[in-house]
N, C-alpha and C. Protein backbone atom coordinates (compact mmCIF):
# COMPACT_ATOMS: atom_id res chain seq x y z
N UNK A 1 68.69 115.30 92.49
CA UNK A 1 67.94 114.23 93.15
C UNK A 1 68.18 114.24 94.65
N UNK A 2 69.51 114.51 94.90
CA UNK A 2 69.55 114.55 96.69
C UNK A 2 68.80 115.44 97.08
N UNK A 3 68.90 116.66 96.72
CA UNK A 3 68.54 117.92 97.15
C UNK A 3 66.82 117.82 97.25
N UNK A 4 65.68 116.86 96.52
CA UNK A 4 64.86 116.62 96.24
C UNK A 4 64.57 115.86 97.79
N UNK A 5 65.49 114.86 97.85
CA UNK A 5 65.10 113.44 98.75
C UNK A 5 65.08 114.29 100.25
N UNK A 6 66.49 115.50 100.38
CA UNK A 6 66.58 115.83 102.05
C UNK A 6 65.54 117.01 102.21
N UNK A 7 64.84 117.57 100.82
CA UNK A 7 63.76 118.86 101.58
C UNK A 7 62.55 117.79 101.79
N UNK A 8 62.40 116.71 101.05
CA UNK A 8 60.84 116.04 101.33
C UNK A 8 60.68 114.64 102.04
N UNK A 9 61.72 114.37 102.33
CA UNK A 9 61.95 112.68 103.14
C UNK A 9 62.70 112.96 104.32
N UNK A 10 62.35 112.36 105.42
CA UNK A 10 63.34 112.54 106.40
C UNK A 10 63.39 111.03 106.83
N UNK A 11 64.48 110.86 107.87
CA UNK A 11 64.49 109.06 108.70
C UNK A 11 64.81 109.15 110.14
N UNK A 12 64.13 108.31 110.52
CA UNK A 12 64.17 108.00 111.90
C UNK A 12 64.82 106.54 111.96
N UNK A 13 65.94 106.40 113.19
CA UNK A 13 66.47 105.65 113.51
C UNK A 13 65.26 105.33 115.37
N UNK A 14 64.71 103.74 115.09
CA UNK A 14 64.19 103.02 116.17
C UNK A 14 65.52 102.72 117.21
N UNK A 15 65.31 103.30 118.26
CA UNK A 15 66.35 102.75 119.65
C UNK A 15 66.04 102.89 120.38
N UNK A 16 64.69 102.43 120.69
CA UNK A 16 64.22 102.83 122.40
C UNK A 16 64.04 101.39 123.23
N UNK A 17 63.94 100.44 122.53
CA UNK A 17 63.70 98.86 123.00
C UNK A 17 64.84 98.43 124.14
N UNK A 18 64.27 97.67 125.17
CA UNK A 18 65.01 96.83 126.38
C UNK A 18 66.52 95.83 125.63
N UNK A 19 66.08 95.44 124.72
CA UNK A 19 66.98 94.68 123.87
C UNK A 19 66.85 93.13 125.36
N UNK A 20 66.35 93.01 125.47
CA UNK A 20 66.25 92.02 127.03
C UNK A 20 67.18 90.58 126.35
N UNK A 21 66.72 90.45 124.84
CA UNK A 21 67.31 88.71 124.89
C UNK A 21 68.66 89.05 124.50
N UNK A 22 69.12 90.40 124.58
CA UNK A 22 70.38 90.38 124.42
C UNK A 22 71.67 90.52 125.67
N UNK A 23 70.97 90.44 127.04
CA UNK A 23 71.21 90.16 128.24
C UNK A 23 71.50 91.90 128.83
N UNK A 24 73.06 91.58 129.77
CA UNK A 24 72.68 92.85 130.45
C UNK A 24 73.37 94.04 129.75
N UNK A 25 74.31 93.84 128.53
CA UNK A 25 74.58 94.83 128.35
C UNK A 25 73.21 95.67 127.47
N UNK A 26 73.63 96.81 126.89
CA UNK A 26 72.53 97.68 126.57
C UNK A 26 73.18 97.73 124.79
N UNK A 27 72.03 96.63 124.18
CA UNK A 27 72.39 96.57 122.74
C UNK A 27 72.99 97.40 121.84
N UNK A 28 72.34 98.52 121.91
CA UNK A 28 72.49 100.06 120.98
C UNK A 28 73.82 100.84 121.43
N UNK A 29 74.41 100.43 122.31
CA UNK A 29 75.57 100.83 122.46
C UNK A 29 76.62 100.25 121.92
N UNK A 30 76.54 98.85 121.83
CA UNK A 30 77.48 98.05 121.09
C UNK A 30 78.57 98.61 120.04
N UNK A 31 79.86 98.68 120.52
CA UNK A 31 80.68 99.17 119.28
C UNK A 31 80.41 98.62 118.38
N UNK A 32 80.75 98.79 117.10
CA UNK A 32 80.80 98.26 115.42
C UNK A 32 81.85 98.64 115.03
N UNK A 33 82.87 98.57 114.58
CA UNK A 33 83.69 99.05 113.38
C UNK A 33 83.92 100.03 114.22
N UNK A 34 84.17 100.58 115.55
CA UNK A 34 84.34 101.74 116.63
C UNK A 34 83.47 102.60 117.02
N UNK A 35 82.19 102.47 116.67
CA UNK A 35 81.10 103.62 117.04
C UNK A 35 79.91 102.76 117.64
N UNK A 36 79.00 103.40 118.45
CA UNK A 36 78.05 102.28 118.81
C UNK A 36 76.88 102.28 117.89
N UNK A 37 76.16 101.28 117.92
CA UNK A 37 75.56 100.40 116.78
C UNK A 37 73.99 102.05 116.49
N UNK A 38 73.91 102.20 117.76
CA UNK A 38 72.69 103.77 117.66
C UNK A 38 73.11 104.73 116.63
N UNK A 39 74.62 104.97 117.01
CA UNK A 39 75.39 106.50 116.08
C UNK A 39 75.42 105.80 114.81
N UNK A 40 76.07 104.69 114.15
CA UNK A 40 76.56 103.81 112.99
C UNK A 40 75.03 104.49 112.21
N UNK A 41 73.84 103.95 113.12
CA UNK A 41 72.40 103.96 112.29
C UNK A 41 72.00 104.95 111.72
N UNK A 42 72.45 106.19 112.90
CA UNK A 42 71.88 107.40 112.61
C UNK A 42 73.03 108.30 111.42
N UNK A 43 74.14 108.03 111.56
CA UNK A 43 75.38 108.66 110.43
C UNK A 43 75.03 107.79 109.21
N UNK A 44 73.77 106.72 109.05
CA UNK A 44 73.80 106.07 107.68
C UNK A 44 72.50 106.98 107.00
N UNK A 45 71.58 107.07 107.69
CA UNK A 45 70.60 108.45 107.51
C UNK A 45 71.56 109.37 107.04
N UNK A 46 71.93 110.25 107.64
CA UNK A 46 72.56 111.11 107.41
C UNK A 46 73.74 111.23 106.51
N UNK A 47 74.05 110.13 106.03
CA UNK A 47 75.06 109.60 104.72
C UNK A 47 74.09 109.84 103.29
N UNK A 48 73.03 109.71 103.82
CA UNK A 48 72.10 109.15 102.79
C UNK A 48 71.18 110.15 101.65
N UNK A 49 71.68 111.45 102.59
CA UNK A 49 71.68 112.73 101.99
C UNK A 49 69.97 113.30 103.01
N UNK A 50 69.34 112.77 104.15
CA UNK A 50 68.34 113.25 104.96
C UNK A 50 69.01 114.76 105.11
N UNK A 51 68.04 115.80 104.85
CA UNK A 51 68.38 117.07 106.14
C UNK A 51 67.84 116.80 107.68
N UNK A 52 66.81 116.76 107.70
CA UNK A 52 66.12 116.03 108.98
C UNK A 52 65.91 113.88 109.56
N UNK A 53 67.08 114.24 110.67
CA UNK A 53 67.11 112.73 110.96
C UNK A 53 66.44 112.42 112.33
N UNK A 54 66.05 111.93 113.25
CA UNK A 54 65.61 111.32 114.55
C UNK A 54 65.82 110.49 114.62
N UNK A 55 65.98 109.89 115.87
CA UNK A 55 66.36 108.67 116.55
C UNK A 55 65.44 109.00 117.44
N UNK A 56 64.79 107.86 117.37
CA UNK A 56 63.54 107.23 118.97
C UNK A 56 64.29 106.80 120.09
N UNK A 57 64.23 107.66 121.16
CA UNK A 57 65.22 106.44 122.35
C UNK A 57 64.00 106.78 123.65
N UNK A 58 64.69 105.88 124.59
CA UNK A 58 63.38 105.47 125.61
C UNK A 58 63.84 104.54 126.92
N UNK A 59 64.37 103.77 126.85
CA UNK A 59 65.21 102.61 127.66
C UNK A 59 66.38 103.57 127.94
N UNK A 60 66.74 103.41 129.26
CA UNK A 60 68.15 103.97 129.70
C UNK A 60 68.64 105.23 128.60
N UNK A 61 67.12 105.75 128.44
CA UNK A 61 68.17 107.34 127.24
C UNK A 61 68.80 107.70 127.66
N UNK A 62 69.22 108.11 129.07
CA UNK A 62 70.05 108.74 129.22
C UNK A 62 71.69 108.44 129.18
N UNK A 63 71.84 107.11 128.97
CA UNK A 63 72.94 106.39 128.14
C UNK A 63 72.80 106.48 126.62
N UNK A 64 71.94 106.58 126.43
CA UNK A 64 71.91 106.54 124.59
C UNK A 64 72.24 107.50 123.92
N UNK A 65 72.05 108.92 124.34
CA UNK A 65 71.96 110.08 123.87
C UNK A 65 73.17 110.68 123.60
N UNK A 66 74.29 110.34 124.66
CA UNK A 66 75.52 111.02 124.84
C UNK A 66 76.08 110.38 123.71
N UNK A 67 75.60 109.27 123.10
CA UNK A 67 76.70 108.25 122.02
C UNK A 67 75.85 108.86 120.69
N UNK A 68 75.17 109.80 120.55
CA UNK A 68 74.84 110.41 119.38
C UNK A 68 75.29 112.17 119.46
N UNK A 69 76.20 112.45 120.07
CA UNK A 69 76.84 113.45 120.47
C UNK A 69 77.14 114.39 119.12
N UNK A 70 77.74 115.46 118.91
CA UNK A 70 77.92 115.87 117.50
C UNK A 70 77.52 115.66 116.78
N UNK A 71 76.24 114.85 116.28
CA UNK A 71 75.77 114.56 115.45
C UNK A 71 74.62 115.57 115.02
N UNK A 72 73.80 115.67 113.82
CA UNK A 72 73.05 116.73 113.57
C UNK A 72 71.47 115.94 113.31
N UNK A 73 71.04 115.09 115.14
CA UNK A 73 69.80 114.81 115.02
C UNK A 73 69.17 114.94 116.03
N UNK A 74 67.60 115.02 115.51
CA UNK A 74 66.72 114.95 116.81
C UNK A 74 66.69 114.04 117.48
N UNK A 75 66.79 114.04 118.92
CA UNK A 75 66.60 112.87 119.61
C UNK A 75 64.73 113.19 119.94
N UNK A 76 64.25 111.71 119.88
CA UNK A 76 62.74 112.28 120.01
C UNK A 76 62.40 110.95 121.16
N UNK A 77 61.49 111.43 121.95
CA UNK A 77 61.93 110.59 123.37
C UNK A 77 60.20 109.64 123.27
N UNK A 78 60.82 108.40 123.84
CA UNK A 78 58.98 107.54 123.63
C UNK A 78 58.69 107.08 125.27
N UNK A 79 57.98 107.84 125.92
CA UNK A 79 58.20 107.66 127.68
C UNK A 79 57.33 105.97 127.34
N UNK A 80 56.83 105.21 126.11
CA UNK A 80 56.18 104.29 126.59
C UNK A 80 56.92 103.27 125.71
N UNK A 81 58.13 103.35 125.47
CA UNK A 81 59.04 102.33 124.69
C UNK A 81 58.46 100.96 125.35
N UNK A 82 58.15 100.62 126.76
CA UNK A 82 58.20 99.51 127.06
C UNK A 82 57.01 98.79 127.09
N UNK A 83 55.68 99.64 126.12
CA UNK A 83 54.48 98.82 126.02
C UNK A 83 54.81 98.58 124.46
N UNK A 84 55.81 98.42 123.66
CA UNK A 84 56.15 97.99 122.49
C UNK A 84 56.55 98.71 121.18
N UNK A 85 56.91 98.37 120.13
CA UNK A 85 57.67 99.14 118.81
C UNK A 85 56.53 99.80 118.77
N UNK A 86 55.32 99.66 118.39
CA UNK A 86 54.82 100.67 118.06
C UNK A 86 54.66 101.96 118.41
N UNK A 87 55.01 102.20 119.64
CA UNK A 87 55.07 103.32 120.11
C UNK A 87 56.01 104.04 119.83
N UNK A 88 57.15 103.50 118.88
CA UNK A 88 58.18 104.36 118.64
C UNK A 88 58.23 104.68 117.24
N UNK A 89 57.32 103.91 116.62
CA UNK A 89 56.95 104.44 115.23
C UNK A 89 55.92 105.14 114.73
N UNK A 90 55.05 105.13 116.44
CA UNK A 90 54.22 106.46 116.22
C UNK A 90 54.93 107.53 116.42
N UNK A 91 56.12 107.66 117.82
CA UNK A 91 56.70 109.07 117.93
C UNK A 91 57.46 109.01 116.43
N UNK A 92 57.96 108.41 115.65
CA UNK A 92 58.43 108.63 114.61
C UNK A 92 57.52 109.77 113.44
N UNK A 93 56.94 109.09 113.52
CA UNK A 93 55.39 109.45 112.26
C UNK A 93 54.78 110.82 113.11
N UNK A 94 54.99 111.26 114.36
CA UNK A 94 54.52 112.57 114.64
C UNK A 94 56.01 113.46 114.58
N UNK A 95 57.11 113.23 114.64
CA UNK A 95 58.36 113.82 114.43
C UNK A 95 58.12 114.21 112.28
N UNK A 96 57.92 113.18 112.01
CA UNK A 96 57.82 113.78 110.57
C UNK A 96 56.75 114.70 110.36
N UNK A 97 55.61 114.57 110.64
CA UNK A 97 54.39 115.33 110.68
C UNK A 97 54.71 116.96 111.29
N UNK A 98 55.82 116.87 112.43
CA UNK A 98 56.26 117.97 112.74
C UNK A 98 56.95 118.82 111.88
N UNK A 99 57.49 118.15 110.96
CA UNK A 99 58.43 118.55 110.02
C UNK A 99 58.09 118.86 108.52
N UNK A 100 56.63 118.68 108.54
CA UNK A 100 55.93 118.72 107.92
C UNK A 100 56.54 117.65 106.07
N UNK A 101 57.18 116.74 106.38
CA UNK A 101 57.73 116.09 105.55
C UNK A 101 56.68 115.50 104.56
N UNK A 102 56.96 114.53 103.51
CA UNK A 102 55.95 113.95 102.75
C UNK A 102 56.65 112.37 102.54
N UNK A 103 57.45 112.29 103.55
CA UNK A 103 57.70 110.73 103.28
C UNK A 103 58.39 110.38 104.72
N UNK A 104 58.47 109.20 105.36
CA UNK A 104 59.19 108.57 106.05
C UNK A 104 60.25 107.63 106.05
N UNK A 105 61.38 107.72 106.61
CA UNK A 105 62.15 106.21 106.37
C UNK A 105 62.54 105.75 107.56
N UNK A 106 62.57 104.59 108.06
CA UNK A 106 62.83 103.94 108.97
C UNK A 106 63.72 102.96 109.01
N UNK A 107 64.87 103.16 109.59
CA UNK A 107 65.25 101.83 109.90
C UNK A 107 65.75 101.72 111.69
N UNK A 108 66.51 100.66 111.69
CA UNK A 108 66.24 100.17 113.09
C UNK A 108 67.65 100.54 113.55
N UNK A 109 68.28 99.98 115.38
CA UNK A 109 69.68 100.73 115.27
C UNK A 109 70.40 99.42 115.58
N UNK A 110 69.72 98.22 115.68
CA UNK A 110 70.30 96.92 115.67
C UNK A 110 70.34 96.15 113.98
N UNK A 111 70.49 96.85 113.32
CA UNK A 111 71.08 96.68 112.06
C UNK A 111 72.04 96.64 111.60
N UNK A 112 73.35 96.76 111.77
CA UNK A 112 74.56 97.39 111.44
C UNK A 112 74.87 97.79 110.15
N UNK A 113 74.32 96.40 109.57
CA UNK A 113 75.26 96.55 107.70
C UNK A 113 74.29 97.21 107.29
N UNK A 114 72.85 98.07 107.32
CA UNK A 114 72.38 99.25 106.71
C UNK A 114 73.32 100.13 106.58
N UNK A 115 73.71 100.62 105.40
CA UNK A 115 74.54 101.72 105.13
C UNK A 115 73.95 102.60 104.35
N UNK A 116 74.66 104.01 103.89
CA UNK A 116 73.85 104.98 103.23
C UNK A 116 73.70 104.32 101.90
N UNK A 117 74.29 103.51 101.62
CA UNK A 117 74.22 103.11 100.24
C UNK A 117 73.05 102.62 99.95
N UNK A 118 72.28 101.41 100.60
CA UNK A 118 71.03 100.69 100.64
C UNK A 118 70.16 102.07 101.55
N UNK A 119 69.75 102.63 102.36
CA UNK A 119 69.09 103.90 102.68
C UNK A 119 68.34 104.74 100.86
N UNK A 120 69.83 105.30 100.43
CA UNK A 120 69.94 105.58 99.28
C UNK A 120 69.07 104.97 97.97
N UNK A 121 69.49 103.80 98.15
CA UNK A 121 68.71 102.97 97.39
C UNK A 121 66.74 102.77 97.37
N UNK A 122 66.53 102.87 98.69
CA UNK A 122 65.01 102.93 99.10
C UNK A 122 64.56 104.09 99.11
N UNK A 123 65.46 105.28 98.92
CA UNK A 123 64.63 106.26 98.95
C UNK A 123 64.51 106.76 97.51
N UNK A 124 65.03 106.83 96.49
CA UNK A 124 65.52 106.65 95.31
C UNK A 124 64.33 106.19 94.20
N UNK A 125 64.06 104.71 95.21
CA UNK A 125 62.62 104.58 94.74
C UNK A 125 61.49 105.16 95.19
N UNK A 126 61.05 104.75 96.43
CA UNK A 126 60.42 106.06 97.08
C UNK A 126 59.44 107.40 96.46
N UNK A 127 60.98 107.70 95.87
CA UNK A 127 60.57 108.83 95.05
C UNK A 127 59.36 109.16 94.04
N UNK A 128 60.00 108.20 93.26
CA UNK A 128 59.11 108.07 91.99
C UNK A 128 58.42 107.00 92.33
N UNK A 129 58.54 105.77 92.84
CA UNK A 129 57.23 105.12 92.94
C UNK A 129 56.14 105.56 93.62
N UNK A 130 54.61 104.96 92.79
CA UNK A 130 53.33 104.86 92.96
C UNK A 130 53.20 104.13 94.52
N UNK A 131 53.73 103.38 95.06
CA UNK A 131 53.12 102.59 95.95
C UNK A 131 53.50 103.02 97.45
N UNK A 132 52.90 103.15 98.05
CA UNK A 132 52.93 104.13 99.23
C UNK A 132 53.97 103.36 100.34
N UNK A 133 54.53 102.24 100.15
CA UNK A 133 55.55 101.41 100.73
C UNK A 133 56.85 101.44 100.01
N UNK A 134 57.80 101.39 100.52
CA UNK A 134 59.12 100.96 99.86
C UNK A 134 59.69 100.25 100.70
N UNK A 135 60.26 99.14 100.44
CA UNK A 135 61.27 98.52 101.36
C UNK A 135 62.21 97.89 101.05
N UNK A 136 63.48 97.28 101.51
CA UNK A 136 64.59 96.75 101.03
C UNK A 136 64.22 95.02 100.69
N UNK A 137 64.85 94.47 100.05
CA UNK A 137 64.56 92.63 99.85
C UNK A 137 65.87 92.44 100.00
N UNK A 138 66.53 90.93 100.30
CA UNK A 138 67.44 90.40 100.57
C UNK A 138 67.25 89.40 100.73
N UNK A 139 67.46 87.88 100.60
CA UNK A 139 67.26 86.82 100.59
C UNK A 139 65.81 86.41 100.74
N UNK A 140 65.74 86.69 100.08
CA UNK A 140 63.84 86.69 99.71
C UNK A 140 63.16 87.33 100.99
N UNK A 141 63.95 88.20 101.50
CA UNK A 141 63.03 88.58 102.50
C UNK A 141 62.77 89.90 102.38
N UNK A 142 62.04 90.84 103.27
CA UNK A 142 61.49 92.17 102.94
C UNK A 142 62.14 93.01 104.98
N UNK A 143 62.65 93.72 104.31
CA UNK A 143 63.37 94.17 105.66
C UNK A 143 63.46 95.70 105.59
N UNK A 144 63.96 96.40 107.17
CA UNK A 144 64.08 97.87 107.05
C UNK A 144 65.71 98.11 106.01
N UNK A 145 65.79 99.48 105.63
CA UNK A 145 65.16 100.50 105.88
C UNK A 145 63.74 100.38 105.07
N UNK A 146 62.52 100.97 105.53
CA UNK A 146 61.37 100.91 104.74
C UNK A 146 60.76 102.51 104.70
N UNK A 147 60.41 102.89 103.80
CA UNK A 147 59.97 103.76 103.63
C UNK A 147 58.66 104.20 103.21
N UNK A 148 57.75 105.29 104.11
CA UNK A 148 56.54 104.80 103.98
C UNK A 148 56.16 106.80 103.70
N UNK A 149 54.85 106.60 102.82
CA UNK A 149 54.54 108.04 102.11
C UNK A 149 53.56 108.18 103.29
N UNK A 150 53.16 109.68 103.52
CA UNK A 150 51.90 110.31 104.16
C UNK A 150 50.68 109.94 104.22
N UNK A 151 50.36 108.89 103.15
CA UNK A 151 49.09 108.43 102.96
C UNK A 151 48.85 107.67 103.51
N UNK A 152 49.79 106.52 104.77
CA UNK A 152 50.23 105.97 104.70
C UNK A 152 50.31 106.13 106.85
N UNK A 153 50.50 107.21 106.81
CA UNK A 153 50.62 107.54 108.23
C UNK A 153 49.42 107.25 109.26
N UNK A 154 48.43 107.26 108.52
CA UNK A 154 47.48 107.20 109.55
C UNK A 154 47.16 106.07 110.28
N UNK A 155 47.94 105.04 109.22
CA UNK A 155 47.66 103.56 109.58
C UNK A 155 48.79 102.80 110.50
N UNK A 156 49.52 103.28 110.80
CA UNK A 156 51.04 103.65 111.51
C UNK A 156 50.26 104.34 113.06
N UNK A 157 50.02 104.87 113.05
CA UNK A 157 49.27 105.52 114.14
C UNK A 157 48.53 104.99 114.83
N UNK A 158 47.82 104.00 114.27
CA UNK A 158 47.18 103.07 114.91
C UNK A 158 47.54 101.88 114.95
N UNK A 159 48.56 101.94 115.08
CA UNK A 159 49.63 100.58 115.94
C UNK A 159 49.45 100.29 116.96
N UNK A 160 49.35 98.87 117.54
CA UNK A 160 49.79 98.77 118.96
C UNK A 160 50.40 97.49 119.64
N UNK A 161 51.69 97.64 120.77
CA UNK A 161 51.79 96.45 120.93
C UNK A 161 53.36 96.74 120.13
N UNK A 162 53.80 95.29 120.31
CA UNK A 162 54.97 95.22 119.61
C UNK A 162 55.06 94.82 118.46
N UNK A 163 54.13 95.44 117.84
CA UNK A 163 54.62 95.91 115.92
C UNK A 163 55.24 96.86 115.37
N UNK A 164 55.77 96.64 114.40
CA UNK A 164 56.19 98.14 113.40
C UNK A 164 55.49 98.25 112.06
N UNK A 165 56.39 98.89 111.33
CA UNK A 165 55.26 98.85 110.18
C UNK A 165 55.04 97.88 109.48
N UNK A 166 55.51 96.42 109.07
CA UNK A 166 55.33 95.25 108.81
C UNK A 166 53.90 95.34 108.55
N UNK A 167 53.37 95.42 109.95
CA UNK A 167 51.96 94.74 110.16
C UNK A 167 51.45 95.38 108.83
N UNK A 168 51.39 96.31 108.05
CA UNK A 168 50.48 97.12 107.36
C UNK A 168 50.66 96.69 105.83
N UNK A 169 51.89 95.33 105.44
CA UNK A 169 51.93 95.20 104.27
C UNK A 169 50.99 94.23 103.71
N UNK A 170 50.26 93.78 104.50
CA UNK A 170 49.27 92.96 103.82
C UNK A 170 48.10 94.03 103.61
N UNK A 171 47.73 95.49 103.66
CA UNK A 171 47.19 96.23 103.43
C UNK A 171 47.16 97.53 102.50
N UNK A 172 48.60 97.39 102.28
CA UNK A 172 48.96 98.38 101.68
C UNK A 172 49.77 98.29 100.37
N UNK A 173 49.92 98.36 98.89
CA UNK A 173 50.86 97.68 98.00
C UNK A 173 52.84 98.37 98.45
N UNK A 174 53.42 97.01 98.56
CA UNK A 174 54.43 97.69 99.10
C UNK A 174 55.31 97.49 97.43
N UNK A 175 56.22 98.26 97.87
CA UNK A 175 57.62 98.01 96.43
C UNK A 175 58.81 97.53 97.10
N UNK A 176 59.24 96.51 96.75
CA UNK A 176 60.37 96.06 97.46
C UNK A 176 61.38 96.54 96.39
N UNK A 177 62.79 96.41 96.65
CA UNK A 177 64.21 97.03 96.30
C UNK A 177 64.83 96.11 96.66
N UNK A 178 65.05 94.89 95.22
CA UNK A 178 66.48 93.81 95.88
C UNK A 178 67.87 94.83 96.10
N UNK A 179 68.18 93.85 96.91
CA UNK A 179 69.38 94.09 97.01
C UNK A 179 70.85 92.80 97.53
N UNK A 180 72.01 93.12 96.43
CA UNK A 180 72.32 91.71 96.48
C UNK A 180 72.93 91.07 97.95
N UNK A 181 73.49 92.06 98.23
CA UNK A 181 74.00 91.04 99.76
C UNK A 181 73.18 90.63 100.89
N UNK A 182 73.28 89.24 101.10
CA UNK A 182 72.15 88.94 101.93
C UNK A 182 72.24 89.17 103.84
N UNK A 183 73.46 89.45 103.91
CA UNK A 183 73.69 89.76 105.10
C UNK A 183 73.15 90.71 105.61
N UNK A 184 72.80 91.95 104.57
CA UNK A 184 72.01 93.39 105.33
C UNK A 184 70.94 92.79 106.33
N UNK A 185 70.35 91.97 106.16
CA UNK A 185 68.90 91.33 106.97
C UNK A 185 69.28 91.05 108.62
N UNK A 186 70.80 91.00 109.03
CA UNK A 186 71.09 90.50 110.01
C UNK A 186 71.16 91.74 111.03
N UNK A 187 70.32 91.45 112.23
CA UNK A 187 69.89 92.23 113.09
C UNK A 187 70.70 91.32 114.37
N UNK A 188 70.90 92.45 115.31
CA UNK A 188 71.46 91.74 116.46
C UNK A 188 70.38 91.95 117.59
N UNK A 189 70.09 90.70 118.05
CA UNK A 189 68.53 90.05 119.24
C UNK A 189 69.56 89.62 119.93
N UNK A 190 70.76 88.68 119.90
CA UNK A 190 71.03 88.20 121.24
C UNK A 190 72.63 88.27 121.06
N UNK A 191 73.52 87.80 122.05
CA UNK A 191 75.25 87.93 121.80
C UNK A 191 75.41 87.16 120.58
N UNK A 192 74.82 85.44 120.71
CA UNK A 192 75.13 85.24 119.59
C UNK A 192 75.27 85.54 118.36
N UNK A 193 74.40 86.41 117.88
CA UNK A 193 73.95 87.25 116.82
C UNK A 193 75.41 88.22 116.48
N UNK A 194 75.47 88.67 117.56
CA UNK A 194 76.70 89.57 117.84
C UNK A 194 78.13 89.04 117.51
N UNK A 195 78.18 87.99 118.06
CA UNK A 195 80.02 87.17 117.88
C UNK A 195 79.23 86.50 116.24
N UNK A 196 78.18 86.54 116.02
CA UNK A 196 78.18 86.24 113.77
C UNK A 196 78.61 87.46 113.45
N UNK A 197 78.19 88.36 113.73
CA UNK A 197 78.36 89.63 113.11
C UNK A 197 80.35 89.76 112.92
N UNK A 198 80.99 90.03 114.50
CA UNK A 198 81.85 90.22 114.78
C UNK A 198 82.90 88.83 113.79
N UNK A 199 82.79 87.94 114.04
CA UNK A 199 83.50 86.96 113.48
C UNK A 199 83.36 86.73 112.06
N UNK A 200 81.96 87.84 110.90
CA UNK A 200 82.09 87.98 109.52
C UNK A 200 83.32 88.89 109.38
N UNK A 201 83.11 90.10 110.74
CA UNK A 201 83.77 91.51 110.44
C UNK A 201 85.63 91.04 110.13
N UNK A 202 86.15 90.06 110.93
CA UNK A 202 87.11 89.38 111.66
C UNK A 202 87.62 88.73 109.93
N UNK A 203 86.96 87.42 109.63
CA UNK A 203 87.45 87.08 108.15
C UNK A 203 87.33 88.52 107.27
N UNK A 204 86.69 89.25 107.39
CA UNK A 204 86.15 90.35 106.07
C UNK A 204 87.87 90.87 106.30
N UNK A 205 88.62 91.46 107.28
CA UNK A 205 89.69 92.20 107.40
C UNK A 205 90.95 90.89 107.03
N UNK A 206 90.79 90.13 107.49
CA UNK A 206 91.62 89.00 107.19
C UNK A 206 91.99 88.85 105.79
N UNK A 207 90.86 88.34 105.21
CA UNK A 207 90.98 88.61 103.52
C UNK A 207 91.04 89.66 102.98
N UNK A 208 90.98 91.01 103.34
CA UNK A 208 91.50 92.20 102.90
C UNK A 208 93.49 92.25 103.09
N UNK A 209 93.70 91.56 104.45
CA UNK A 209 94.97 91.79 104.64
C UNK A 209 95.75 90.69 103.82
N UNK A 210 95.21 89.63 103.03
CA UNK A 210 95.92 88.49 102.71
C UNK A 210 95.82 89.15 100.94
N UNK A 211 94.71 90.15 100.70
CA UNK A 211 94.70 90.19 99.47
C UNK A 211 95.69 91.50 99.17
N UNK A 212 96.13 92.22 100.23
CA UNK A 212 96.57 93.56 100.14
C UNK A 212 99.08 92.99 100.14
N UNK A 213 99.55 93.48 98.78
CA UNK A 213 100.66 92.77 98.51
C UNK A 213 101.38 93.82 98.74
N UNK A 214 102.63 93.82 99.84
CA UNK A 214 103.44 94.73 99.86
C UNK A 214 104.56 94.73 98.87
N UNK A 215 104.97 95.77 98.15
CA UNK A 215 105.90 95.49 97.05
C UNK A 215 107.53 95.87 97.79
């Protein structure tokens, strides 16, 4: 089944956005757990069993790029990141087309808790499902990573503005993939967002260290 998912699916990690309401630092750099929040996105692709991964960058790339260093992906560049997402999910959808792939996955690089595990999970279905959408659910909501078939591309292409592929599920039958923890949904838009994230990460080790008994 892996071997199936990395010759015919590939994923692109979105990181080309201003991140503006998140002030002056530059979002996608943000450590996590010690790596910045761009690399975390793109090593969860690549956890996930992809042979072919990309990352969209565009805003200050030339800061972005060096923090995906050793890693085994395309960087694919969007000179018009700043007339909106869609432009980075078209360079996405022509990076697969290059690659002559038969499926897409997307997720974003202000995500953190996407891991290969949930990746895994959407592509899994993907596979065998009929419906030319796949996407993750979590507290009743419908979120990346999403995964979208070839049939599927053309309508992606004609994006514009600051959409992603969202816009296309009232057009298209999507398959959602619960999944139980509801935190995956949490994206970082501003610091605050950031000190929730950081201050779950903070109790999460706490209660690891209170549950862990030295004999």
């Amino acid at each position: 089944m892996a071997r199936a998912v990395a010759e015919t699916w590939v994923g692109v990690v979105l990181a080309a956005g201003e991140g503006r309401r998140f002030g002056p630092r530059l979002k996608v750099l943000q450590p996590y757990q010690g790596e910045p929040l761009v690399r975390r996105a793109a090593r969860a692709l690549l956890a996930a069993g992809l042979s072919r991964v990309g990352v969209v960058v565009g805003y200050r790339a030339e800061q972005v790029v060096p923090a995906l260093a050793g890693l085994p992906v395309a960087v694919l560049f969007n000179p018009a990141w700043f007339w909106g997402m869609a432009w980075s999910v078209r360079a996405a959808v022509r990076a697969a087309q290059g690659w002559r792939a038969q499926g897409l996955l997307i997720t974003l690089a202000d995500m953190p808790l996407v891991d290969g595990a949930a990746i895994r999970a959407v592509l899994q279905v993907a596979q065998r499902s009929p419906e030319p959408i796949v996407a993750l659910e979590a507290a009743s909501r419908v979120t990346p990573p999403v995964a979208y078939r070839a049939s599927v591309w053309p309508a992606l292409l004609r994006l514009r503005g600051d959409v992603g592929g969202r816009a296309l599920f009232g057009a298209f039958p999507v398959r959602r993939v619960p999944w139980p923890d509801p935190r995956i949904i949490w994206d970082i838009d501003t610091m605050h967002d950031w000190q929730r994230l950081a201050s779950a990460a903070r109790k999460k080790d706490e209660h690891h260290a209170r549950s862990v008994r030295i004999p």
